[in-house]
N, C-alpha and C. Protein backbone atom coordinates (compact mmCIF):
# COMPACT_ATOMS: atom_id res chain seq x y z
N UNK A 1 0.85 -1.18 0.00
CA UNK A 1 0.00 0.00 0.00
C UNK A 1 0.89 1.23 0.00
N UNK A 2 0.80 2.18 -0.86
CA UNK A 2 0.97 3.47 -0.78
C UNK A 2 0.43 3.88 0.15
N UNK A 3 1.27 5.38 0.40
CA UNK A 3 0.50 6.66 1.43
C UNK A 3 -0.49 7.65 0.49
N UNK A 4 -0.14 7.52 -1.00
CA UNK A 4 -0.78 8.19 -2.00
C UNK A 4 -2.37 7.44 -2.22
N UNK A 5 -2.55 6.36 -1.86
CA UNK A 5 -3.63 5.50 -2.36
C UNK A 5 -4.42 5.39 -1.04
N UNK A 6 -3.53 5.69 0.40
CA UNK A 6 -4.92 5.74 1.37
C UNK A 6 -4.80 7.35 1.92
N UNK A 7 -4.24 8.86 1.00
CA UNK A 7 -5.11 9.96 1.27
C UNK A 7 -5.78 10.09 -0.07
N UNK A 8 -6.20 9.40 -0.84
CA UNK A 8 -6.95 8.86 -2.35
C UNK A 8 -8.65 8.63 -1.80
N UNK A 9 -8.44 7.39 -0.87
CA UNK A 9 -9.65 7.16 0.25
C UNK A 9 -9.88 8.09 0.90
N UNK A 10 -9.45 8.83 1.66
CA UNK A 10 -9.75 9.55 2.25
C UNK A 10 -10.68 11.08 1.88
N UNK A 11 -9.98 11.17 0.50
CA UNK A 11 -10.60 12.27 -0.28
C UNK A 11 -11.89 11.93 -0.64
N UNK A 12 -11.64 10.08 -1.19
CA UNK A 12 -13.34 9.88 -1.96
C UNK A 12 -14.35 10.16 -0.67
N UNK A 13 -13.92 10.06 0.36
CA UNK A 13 -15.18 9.53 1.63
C UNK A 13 -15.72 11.44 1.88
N UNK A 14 -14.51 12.35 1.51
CA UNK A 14 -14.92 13.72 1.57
C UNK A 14 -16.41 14.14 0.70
N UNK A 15 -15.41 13.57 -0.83
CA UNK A 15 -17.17 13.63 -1.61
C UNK A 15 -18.69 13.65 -0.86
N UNK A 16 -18.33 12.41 -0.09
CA UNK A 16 -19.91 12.03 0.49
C UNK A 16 -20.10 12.90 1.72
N UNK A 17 -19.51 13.34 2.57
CA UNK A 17 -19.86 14.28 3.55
C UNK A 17 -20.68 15.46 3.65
N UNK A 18 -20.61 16.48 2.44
CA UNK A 18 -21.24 17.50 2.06
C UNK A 18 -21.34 18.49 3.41
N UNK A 19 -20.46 18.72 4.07
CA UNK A 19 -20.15 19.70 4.98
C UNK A 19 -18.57 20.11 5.35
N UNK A 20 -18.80 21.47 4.80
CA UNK A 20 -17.39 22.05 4.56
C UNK A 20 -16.73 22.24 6.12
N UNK A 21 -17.73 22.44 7.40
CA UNK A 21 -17.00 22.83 8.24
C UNK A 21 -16.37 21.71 8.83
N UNK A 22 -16.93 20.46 8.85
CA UNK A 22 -16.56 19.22 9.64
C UNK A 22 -15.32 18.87 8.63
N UNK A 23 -15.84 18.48 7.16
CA UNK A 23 -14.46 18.44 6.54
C UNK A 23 -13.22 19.16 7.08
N UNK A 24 -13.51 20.99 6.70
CA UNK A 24 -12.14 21.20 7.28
C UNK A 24 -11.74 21.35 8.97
N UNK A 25 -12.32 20.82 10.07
CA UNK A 25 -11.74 20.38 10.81
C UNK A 25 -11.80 19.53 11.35
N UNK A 26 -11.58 18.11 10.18
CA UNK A 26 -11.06 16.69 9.79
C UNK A 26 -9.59 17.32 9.70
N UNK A 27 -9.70 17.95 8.36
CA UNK A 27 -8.30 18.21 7.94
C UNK A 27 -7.36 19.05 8.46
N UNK A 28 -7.53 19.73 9.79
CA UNK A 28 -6.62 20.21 10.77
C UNK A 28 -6.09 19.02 11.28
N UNK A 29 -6.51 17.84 11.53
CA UNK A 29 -6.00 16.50 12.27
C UNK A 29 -5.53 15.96 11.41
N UNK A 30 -5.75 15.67 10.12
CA UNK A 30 -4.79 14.65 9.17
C UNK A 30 -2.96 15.42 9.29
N UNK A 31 -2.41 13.97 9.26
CA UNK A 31 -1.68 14.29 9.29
C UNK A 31 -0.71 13.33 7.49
N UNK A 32 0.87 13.82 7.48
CA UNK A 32 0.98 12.64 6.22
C UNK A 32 1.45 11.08 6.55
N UNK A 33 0.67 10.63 5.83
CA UNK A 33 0.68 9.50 6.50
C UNK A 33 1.66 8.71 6.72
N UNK A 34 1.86 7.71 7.79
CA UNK A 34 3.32 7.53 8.13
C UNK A 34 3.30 5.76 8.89
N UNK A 35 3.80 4.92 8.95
CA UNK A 35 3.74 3.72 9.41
C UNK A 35 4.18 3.35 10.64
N UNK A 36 3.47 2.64 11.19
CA UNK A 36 3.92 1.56 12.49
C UNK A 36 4.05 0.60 12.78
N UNK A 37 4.74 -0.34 13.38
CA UNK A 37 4.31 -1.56 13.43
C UNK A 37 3.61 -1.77 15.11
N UNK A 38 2.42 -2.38 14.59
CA UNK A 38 1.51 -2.76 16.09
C UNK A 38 1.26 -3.90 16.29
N UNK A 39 1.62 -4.38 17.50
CA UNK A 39 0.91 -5.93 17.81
C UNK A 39 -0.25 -6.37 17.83
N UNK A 40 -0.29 -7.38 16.89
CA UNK A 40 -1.60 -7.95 17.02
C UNK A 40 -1.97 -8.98 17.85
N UNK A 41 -2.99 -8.56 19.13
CA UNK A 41 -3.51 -9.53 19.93
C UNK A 41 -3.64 -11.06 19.75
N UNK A 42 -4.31 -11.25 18.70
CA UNK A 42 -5.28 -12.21 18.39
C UNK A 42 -4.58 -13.16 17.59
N UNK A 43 -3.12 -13.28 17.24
CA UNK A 43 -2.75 -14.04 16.25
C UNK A 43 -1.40 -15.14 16.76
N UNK A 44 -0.46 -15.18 16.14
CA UNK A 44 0.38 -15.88 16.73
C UNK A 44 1.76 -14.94 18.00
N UNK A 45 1.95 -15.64 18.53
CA UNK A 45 2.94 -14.56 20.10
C UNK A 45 3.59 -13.41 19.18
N UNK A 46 4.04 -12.59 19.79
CA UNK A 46 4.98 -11.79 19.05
C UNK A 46 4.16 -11.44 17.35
N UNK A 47 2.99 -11.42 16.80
CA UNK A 47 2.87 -11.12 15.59
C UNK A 47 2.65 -9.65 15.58
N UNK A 48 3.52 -8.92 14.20
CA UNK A 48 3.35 -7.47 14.27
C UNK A 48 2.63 -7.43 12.96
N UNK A 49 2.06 -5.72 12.95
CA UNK A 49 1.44 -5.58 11.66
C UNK A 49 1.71 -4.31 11.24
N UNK A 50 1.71 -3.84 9.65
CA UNK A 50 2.25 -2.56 9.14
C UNK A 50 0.62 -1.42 9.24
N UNK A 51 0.78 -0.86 10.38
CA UNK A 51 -0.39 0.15 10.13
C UNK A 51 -0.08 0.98 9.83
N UNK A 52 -1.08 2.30 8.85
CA UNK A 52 -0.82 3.67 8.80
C UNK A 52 -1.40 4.72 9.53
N UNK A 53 -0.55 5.28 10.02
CA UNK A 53 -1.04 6.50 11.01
C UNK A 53 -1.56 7.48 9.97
N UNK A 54 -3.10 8.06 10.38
CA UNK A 54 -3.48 9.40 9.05
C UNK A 54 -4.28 10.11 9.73
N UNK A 55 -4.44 10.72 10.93
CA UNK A 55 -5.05 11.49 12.07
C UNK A 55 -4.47 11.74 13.90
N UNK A 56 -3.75 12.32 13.52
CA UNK A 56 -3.52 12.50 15.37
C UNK A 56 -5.04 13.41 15.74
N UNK A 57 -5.07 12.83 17.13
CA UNK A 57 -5.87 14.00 18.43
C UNK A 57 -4.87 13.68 19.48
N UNK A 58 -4.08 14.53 19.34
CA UNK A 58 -2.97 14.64 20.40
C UNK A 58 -3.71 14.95 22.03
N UNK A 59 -4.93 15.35 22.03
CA UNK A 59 -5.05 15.88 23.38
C UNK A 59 -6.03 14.05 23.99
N UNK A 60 -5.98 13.53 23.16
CA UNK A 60 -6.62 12.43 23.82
C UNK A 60 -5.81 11.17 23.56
N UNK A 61 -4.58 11.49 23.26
CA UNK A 61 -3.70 10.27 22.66
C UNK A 61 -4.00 9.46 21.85
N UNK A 62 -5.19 9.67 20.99
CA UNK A 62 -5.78 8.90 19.99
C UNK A 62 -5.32 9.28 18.67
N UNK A 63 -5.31 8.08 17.74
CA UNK A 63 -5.44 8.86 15.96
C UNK A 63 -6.17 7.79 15.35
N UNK A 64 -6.21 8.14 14.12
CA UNK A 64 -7.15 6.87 13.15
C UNK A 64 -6.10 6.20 12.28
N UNK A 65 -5.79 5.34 12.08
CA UNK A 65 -4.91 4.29 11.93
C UNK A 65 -5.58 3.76 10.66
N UNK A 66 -4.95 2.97 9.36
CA UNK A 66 -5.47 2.45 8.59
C UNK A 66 -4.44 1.11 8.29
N UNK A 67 -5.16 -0.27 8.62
CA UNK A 67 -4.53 -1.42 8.13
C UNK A 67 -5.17 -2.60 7.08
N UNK A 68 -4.66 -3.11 6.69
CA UNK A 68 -5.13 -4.00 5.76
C UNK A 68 -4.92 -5.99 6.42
N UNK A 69 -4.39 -5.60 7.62
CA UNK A 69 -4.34 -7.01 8.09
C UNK A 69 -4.93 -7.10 9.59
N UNK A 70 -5.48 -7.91 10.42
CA UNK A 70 -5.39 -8.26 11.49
C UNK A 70 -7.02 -7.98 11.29
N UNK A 71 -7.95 -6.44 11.78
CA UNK A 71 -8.84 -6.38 11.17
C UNK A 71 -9.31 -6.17 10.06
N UNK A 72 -8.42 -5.78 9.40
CA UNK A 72 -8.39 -5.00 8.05
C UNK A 72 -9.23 -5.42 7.02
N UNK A 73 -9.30 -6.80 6.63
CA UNK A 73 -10.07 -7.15 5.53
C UNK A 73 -10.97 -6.84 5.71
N UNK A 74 -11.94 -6.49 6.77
CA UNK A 74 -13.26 -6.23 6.81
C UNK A 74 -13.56 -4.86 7.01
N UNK A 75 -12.84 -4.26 8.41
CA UNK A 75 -12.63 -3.43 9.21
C UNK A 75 -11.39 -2.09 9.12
N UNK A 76 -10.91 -1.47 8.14
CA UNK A 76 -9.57 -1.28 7.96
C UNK A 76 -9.06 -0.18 8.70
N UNK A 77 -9.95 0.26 9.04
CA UNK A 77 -9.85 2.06 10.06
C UNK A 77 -10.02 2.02 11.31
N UNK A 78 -8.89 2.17 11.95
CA UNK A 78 -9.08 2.16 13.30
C UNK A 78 -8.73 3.19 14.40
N UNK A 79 -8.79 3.01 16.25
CA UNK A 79 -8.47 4.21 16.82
C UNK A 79 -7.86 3.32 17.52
N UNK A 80 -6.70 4.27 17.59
CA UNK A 80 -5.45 3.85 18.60
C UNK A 80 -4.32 4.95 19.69
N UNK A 81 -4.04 4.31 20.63
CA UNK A 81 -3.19 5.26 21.26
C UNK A 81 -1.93 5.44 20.44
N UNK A 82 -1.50 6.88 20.38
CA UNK A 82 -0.25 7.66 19.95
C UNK A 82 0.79 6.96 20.59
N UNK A 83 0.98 7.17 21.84
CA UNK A 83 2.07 6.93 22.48
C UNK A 83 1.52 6.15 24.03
N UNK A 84 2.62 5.76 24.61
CA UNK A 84 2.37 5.32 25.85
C UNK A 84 3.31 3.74 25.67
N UNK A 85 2.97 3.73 26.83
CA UNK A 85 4.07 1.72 27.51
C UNK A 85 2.10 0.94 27.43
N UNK A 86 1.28 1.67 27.33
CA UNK A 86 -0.35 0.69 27.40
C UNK A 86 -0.79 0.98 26.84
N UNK A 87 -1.73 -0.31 26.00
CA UNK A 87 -2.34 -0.35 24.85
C UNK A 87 -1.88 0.10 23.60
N UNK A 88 -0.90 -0.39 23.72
CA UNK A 88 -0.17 0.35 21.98
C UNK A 88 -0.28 -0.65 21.17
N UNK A 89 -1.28 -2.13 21.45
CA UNK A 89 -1.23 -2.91 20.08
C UNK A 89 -2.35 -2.04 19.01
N UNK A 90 -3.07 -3.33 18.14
CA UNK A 90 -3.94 -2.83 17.54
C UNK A 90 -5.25 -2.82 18.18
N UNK A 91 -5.48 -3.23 19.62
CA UNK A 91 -6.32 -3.24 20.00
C UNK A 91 -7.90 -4.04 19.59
N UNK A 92 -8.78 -4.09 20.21
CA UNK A 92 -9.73 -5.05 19.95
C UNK A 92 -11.27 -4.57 18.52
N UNK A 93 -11.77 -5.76 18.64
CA UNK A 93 -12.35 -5.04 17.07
C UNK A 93 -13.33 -3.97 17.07
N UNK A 94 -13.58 -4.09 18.03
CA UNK A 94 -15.07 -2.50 18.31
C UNK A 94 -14.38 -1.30 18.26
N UNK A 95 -12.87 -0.97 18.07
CA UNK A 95 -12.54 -0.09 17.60
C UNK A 95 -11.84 0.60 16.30
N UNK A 96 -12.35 -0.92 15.22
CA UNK A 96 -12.56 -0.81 14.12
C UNK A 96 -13.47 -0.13 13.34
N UNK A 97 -13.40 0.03 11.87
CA UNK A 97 -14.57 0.38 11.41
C UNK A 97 -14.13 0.19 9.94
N UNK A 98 -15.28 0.32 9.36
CA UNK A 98 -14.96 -0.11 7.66
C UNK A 98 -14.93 0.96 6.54
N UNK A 99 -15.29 2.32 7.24
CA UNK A 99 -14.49 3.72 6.66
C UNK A 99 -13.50 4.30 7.51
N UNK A 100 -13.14 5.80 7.19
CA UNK A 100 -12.51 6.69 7.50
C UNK A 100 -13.60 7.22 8.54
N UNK A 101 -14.74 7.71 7.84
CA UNK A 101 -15.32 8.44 8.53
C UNK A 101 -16.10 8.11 9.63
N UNK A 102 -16.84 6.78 9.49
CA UNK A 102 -16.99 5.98 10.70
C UNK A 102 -16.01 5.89 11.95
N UNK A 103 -14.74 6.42 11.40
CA UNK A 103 -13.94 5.65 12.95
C UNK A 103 -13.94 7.50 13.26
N UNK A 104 -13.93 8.19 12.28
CA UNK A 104 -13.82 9.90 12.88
C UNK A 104 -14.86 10.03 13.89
N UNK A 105 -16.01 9.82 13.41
CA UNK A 105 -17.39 10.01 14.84
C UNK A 105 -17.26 9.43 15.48
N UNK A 106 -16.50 7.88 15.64
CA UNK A 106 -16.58 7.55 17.18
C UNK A 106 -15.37 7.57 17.98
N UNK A 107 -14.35 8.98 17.26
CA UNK A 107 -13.41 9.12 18.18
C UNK A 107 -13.49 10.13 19.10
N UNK A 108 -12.45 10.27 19.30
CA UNK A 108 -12.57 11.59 20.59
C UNK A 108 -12.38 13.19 19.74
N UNK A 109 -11.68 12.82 18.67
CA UNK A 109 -11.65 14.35 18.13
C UNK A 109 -12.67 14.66 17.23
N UNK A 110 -13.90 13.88 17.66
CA UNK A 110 -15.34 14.83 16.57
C UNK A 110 -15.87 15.62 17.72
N UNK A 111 -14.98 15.57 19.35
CA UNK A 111 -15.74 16.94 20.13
C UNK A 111 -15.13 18.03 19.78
N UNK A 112 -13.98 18.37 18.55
CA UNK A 112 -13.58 19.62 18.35
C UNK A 112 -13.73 20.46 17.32
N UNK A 113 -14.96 19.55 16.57
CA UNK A 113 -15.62 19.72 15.21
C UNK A 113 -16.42 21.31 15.74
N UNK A 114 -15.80 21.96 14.50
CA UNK A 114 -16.46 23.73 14.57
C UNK A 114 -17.90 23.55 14.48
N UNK A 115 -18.70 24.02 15.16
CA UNK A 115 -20.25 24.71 14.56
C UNK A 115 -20.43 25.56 13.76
């Protein structure tokens, strides 16, 4: 996967939104997208996976993450902690989702969405 092909996604899911203010402060939080490797719970000891980081909310240690393995085939957008020694795998599947914009509303940074 390119970084060019998942802010590609990200743009198509803009199309469908039809609100300029939430769009642009989506796009105060995108950031360019950049990789990690995160442990995946659920698989064999020690298994890592290549996620992409494409949203910090620095004030809640969260961002939206995009992978293609672990949940990914179904689920590919997720919320995860930034930093920390806890919870830095990929975490469990209810904090998946199967857009971009689905995992934006149920994170912590749609309380900083302008009116």
């Amino acid at each position: 996967m390119k970084k060019e092909n998942i802010i590609a996604m990200i743009e198509r899911e803009f199309t469908e939104l039809n609100d300029t203010n939430i769009e642009q402060s989506i796009r105060e939080l995108l950031i360019d997208p950049s990789t990690e490797l995160r442990e995946w719970d659920y698989g064999k000891n020690e298994e890592w996976h290549q996620c992409w980081k494409v949203l910090t909310h620095p004030e809640s240690n969260t961002g939206i993450y995009y992978c293609t393995e672990g949940f990914g085939p179904t689920c590919p957008w997720g919320l995860m902690h930034l930093k920390g020694t806890d919870h830095m795998s990929i975490g469990t599947d209810c904090a998946w989702y199967k857009t971009f914009l689905e995992a934006f509303f149920e994170s912590c940074a749609v309380n900083n969405l302008k009116k």
